[in-house]
Protein backbone atom coordinates (compact mmCIF):
# COMPACT_ATOMS: atom_id res chain seq x y z
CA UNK A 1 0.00 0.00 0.00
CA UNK A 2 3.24 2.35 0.50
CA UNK A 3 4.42 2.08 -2.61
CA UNK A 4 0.95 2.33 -4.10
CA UNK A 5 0.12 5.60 -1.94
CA UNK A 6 3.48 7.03 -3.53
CA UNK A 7 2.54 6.49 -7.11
CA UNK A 8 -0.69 8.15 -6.72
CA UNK A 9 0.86 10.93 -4.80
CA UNK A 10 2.96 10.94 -8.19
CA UNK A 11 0.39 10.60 -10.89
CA UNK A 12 -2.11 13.47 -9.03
CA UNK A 13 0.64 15.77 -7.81
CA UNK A 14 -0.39 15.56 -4.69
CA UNK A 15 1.58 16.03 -1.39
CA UNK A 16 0.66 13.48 0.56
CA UNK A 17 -1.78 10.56 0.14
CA UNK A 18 -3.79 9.06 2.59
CA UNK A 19 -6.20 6.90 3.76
CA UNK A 20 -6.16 4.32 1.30
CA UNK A 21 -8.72 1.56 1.22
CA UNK A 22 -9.76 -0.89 -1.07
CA UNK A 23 -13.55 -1.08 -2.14
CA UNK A 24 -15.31 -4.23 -3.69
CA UNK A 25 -15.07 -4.29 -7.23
CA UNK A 26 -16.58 -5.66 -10.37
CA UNK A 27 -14.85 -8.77 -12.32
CA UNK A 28 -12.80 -6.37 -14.02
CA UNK A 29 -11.49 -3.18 -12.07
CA UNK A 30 -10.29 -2.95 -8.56
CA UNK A 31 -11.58 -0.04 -6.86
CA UNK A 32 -9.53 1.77 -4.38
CA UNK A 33 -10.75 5.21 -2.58
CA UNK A 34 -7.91 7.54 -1.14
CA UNK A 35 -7.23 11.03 0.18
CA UNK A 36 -4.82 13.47 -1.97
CA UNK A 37 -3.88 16.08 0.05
CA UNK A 38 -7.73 16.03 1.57
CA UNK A 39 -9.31 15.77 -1.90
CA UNK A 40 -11.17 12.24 -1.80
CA UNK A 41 -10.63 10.52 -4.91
CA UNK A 42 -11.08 7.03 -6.68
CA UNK A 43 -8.52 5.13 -8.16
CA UNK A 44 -9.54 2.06 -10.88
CA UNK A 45 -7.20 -0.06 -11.72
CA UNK A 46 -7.67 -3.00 -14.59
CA UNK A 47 -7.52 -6.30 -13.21
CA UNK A 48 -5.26 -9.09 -15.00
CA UNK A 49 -7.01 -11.26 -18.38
CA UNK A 50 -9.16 -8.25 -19.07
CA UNK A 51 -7.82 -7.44 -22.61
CA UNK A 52 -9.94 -4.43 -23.28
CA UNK A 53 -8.01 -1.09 -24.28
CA UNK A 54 -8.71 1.32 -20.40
CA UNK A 55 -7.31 4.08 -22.52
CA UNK A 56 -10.15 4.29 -24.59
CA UNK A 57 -12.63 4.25 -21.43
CA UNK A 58 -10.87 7.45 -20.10
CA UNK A 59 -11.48 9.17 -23.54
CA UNK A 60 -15.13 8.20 -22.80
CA UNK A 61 -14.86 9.62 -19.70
CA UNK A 62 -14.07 12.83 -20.59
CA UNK A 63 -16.11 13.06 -23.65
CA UNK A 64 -18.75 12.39 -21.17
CA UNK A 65 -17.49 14.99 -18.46
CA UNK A 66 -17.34 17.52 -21.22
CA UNK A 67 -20.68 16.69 -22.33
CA UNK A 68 -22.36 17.34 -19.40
CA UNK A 69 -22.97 14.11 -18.54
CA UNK A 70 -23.35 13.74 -15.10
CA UNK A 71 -19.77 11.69 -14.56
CA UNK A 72 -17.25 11.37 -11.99
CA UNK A 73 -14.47 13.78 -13.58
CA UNK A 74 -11.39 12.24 -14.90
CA UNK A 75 -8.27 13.22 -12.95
CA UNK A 76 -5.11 10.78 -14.10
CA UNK A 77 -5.24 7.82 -16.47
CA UNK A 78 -2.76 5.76 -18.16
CA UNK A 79 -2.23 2.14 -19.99
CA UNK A 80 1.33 2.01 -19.67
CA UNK A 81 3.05 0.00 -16.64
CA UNK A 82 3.76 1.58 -13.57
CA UNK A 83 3.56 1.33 -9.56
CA UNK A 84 0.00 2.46 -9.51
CA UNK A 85 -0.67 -0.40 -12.35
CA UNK A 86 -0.91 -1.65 -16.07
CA UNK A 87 -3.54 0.36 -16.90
CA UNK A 88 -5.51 2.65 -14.50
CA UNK A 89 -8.31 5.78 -14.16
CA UNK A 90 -8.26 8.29 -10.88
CA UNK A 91 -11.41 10.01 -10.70
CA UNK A 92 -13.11 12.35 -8.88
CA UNK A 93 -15.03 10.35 -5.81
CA UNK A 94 -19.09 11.15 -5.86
CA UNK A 95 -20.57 10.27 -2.74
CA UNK A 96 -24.46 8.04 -3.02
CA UNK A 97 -25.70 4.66 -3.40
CA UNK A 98 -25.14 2.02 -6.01
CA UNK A 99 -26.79 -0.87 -4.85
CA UNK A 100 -30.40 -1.58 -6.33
CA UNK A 101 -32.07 -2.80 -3.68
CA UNK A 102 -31.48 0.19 -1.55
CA UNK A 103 -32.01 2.66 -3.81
CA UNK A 104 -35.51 0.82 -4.54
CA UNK A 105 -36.49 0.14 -0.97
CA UNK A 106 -34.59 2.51 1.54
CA UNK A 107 -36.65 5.16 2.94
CA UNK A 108 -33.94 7.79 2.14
CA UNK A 109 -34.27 7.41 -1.74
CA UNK A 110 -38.35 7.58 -2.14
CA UNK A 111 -38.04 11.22 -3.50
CA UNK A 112 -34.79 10.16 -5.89
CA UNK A 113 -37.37 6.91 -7.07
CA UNK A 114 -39.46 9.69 -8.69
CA UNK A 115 -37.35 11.72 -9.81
CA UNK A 116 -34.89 9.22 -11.72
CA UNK A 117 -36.99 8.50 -14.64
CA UNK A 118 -36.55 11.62 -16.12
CA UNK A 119 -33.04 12.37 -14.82
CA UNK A 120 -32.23 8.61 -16.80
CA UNK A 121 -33.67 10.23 -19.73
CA UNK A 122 -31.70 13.46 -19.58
CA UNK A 123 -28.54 11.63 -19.05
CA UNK A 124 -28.70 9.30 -21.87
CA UNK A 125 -29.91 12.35 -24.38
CA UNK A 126 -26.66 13.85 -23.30
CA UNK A 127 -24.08 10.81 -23.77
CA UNK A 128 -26.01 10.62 -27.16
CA UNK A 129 -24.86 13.93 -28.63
CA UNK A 130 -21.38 13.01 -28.29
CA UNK A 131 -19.78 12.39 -31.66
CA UNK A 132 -17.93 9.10 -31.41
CA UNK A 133 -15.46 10.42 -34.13
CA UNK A 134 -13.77 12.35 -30.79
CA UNK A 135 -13.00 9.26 -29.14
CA UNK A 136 -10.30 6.82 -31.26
CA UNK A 137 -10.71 3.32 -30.89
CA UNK A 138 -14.56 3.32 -29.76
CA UNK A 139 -15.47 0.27 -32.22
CA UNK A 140 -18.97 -0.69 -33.60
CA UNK A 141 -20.86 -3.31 -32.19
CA UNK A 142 -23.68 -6.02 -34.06
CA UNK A 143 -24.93 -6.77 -30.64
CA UNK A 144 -27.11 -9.60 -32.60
CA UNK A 145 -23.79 -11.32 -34.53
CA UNK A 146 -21.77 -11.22 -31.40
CA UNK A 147 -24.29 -13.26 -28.74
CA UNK A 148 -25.49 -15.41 -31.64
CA UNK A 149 -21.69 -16.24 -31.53
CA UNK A 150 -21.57 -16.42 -27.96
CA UNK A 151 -24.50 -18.80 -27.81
CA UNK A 152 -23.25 -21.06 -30.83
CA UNK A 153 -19.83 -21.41 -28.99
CA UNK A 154 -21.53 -22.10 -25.64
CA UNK A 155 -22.46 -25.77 -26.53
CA UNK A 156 -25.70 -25.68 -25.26
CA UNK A 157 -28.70 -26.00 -26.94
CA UNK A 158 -31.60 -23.60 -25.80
CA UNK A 159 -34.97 -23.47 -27.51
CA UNK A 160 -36.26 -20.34 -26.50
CA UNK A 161 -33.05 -18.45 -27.28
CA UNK A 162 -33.39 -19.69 -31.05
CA UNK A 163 -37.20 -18.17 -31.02
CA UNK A 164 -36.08 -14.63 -29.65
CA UNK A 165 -33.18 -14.31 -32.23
CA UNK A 166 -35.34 -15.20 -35.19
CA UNK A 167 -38.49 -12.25 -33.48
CA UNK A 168 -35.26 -10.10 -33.51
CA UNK A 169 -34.33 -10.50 -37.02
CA UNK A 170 -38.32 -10.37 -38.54
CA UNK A 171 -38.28 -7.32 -36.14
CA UNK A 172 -34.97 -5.76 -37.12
CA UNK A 173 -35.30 -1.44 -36.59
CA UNK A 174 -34.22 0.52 -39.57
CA UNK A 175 -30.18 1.32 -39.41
CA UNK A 176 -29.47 4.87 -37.20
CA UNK A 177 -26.55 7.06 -37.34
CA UNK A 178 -23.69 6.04 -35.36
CA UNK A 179 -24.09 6.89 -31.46
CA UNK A 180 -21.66 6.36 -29.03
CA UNK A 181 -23.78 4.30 -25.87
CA UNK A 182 -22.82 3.34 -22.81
CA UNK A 183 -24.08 -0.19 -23.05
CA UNK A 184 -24.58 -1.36 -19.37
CA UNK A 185 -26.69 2.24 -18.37
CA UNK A 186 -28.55 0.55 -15.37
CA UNK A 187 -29.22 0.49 -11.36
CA UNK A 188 -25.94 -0.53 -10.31
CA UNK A 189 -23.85 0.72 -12.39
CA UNK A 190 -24.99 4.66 -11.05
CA UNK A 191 -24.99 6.57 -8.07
CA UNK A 192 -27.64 7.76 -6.92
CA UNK A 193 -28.28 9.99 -3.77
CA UNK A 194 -31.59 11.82 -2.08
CA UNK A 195 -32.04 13.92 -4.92
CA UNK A 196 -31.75 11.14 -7.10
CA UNK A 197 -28.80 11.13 -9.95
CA UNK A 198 -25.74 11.68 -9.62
CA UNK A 199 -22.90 9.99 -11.72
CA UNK A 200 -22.72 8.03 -14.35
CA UNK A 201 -20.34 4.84 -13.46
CA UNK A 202 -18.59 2.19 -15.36
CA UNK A 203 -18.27 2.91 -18.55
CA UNK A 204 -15.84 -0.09 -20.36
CA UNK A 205 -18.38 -1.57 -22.29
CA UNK A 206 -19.09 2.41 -24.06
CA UNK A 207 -19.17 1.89 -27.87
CA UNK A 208 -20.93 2.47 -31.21
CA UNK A 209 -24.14 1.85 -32.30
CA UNK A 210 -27.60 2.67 -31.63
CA UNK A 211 -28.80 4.92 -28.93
CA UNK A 212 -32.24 2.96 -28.21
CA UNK A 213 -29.84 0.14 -27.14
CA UNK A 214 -29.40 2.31 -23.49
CA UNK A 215 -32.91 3.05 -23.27
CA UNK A 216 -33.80 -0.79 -23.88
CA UNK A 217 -31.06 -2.31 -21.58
CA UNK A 218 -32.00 0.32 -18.92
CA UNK A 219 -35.64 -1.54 -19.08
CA UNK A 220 -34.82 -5.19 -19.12
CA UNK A 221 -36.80 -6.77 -16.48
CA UNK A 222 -33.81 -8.26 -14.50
CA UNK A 223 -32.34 -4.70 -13.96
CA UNK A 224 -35.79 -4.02 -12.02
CA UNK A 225 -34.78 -6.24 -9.14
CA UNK A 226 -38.22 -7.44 -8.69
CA UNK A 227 -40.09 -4.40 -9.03
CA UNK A 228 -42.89 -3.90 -11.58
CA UNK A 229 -42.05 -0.50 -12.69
CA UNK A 230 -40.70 -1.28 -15.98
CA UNK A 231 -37.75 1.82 -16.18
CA UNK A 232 -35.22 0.39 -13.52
CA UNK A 233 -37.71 -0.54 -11.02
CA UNK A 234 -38.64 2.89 -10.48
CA UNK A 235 -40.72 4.85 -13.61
CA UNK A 236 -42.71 3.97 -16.42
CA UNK A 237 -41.18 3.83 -20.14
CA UNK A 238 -43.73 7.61 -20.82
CA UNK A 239 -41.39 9.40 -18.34
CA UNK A 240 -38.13 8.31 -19.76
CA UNK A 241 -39.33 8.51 -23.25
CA UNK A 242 -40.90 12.08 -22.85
CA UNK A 243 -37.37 13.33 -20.50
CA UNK A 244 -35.28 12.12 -23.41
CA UNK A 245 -36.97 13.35 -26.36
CA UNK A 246 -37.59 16.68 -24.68
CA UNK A 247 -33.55 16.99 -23.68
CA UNK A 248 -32.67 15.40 -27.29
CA UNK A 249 -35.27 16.78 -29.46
CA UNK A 250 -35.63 13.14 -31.47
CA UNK A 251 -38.91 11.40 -31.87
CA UNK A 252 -38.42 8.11 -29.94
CA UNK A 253 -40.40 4.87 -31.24
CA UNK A 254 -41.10 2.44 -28.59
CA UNK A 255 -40.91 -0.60 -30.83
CA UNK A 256 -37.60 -0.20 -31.00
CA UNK A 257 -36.92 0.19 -27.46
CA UNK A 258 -38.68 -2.39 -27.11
CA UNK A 259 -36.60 -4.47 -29.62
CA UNK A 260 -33.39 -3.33 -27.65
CA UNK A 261 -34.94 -4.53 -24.49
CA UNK A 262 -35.65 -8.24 -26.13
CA UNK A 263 -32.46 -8.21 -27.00
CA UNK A 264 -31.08 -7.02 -23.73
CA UNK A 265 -33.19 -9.77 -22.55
CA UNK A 266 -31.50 -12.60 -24.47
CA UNK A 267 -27.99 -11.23 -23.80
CA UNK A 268 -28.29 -11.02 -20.38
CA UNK A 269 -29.61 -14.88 -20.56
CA UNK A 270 -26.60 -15.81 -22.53
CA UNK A 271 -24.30 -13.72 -20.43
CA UNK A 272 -25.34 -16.47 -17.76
CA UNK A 273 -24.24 -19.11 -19.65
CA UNK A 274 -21.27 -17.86 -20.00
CA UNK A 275 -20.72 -16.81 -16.52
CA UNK A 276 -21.87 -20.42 -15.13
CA UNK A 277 -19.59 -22.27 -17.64
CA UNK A 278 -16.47 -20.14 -16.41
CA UNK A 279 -17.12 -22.20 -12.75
CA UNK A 280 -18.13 -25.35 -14.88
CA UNK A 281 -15.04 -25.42 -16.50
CA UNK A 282 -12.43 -24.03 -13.88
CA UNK A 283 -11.55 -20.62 -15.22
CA UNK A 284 -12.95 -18.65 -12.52
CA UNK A 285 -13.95 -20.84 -9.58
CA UNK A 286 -16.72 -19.12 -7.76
CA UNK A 287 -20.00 -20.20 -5.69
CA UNK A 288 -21.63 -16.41 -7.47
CA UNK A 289 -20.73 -17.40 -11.32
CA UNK A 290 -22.38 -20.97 -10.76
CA UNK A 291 -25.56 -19.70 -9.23
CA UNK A 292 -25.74 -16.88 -12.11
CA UNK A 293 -25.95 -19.96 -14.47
CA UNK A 294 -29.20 -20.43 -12.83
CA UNK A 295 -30.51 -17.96 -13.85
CA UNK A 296 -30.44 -18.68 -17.33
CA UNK A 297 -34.01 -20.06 -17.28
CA UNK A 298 -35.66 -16.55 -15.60
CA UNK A 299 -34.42 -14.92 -18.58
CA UNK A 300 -36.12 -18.03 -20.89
CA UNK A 301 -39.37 -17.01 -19.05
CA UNK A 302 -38.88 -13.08 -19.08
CA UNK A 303 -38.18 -13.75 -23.18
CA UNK A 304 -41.38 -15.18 -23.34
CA UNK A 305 -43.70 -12.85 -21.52
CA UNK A 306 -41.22 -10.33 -23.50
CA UNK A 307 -42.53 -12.03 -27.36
CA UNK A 308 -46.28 -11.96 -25.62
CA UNK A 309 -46.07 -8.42 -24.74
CA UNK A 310 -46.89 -9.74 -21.17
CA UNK A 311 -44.26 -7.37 -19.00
């Protein structure tokens, strides 16, 4: 931890660092917070096997920050080896809640519940005026290619998976300019506070393609957490609809949202697989990875109620 403090006194030209701590952490960051000279700040640093380019999340970053997206702001990144790592981000620390439950059931979030529809709508209408052309190495997506890949490789043969990719292609949206999207815009992956929104968080998966793919993902019924408000768990799809094409000035159609949130649907079913098979198979040993494999079937039976227009 020393020699850690001392490269982040380093990279932030700070005086003296203190106070460092790690946080839990998602598969692939490690989260530390830390005091530079009294300023309380967040270091992420890029865990090992993850072979994505953190460089091109920082440019996000900042394209976001400068956007107005509401987003931690970037203080020091870099992908080149050093004490602080191989490839790292120190941001600005925003104080609030990330965990979905809470911010669905606590007491102290019932007036941020109401208010985050909209603010979701606002955010996203934001990211989505950001021309991706100002961020190299942002790459276009086929989000349908790349899990019908996913699911072919997987070995496993799944009935109802087969049915929602041939809806998706009969149902395919007209082609859209390129957008840069976040691509995991949900509860958990913001903070939120008592007035509701307040950053933006984890942004590696940010890259081209269409902007209804947010709106859709943020609506996937897993990503309610049991609730039956169908916008996180906490709005309906008018008052993120209306928020974003009032702050964006586009016409949204909510087919298509409704397309992306099918698909969301079936990728976050064979994202399960995927997960489960890592334990199955000894990559990643982990009691959390085998029991997301069960969890393959909910998304079977949300694809379903999806096709019936049912949720």
């Amino acid at each position: 931890m020393d020699e850690l403090s001392s490269a982040l006194a380093e990279v932030v030209g700070a005086r003296e660092v203190a106070e460092l701590a790690r946080l839990s952490g998602g598969a692939s960051r490690e989260t530390f917070r830390f005091l530079a000279d009294g300023r309380p700040l967040i270091l992420q640093r890029q865990r090992g096997g993850d072979i994505r380019d953190m460089g091109v999340e920082a440019d996000v970053v900042r394209a976001a920050f400068a956007a107005g997206v509401p987003v931690p702001e970037l203080v020091a990144s870099s992908n080149q080896p050093s004490a602080v790592g191989s490839a790292f981000m120190v941001l600005t620390a925003v104080e609030g809640e990330t965990i979905a439950r809470k911010i669905l059931r606590d007491d102290e979030f019932r007036t941020a519940r109401e208010l985050l529809p909209a603010q979701f709508g606002r955010a996203l209408a934001q990211l989505h005026t950001i021309d991706p052309a100002t961020v190299p190495g942002l790459a276009p997506q086929d989000q349908v290619r790349m899990y019908r890949q996913l699911l072919d490789t997987s070995g496993e043969p799944h009935p109802t998976f087969e049915l929602a990719f041939r809806w998706l292609e009969e149902h395919q949206p007209p082609p859209c300019p390129p957008t840069l999207v976040h691509g995991d815009f949900r509860l958990g992956n913001v903070m939120v506070g008592a007035d509701g929104l307040r950053a933006v968080l984890d942004w590696e998966l940010a890259h081209i393609g269409d902007p209804m793919e947010d709106l859709g993902w943020l609506c996937v019924k897993a990503w309610r957490f049991g609730s039956p408000k169908p916008v996180a768990g906490v709005g309906e799809y008018a008052q993120l609809i209306e928020a974003y094409e009032e702050a964006s000035g586009l016409t949204v159609d909510p087919e298509v949202v409704r397309w992306w949130e099918v698909l969301g649907t079936l990728k976050w079913g064979i994202m399960c697989i995927g997960q489960a098979n890592a334990h199955v198979s000894g990559v990643a040993r982990s009691h959390e990875l085998a029991a997301i494999g069960r969890r393959v079937c909910e998304n079977e039976h949300d694809l379903f109620l999806a096709l019936e227009g049912r949720w």
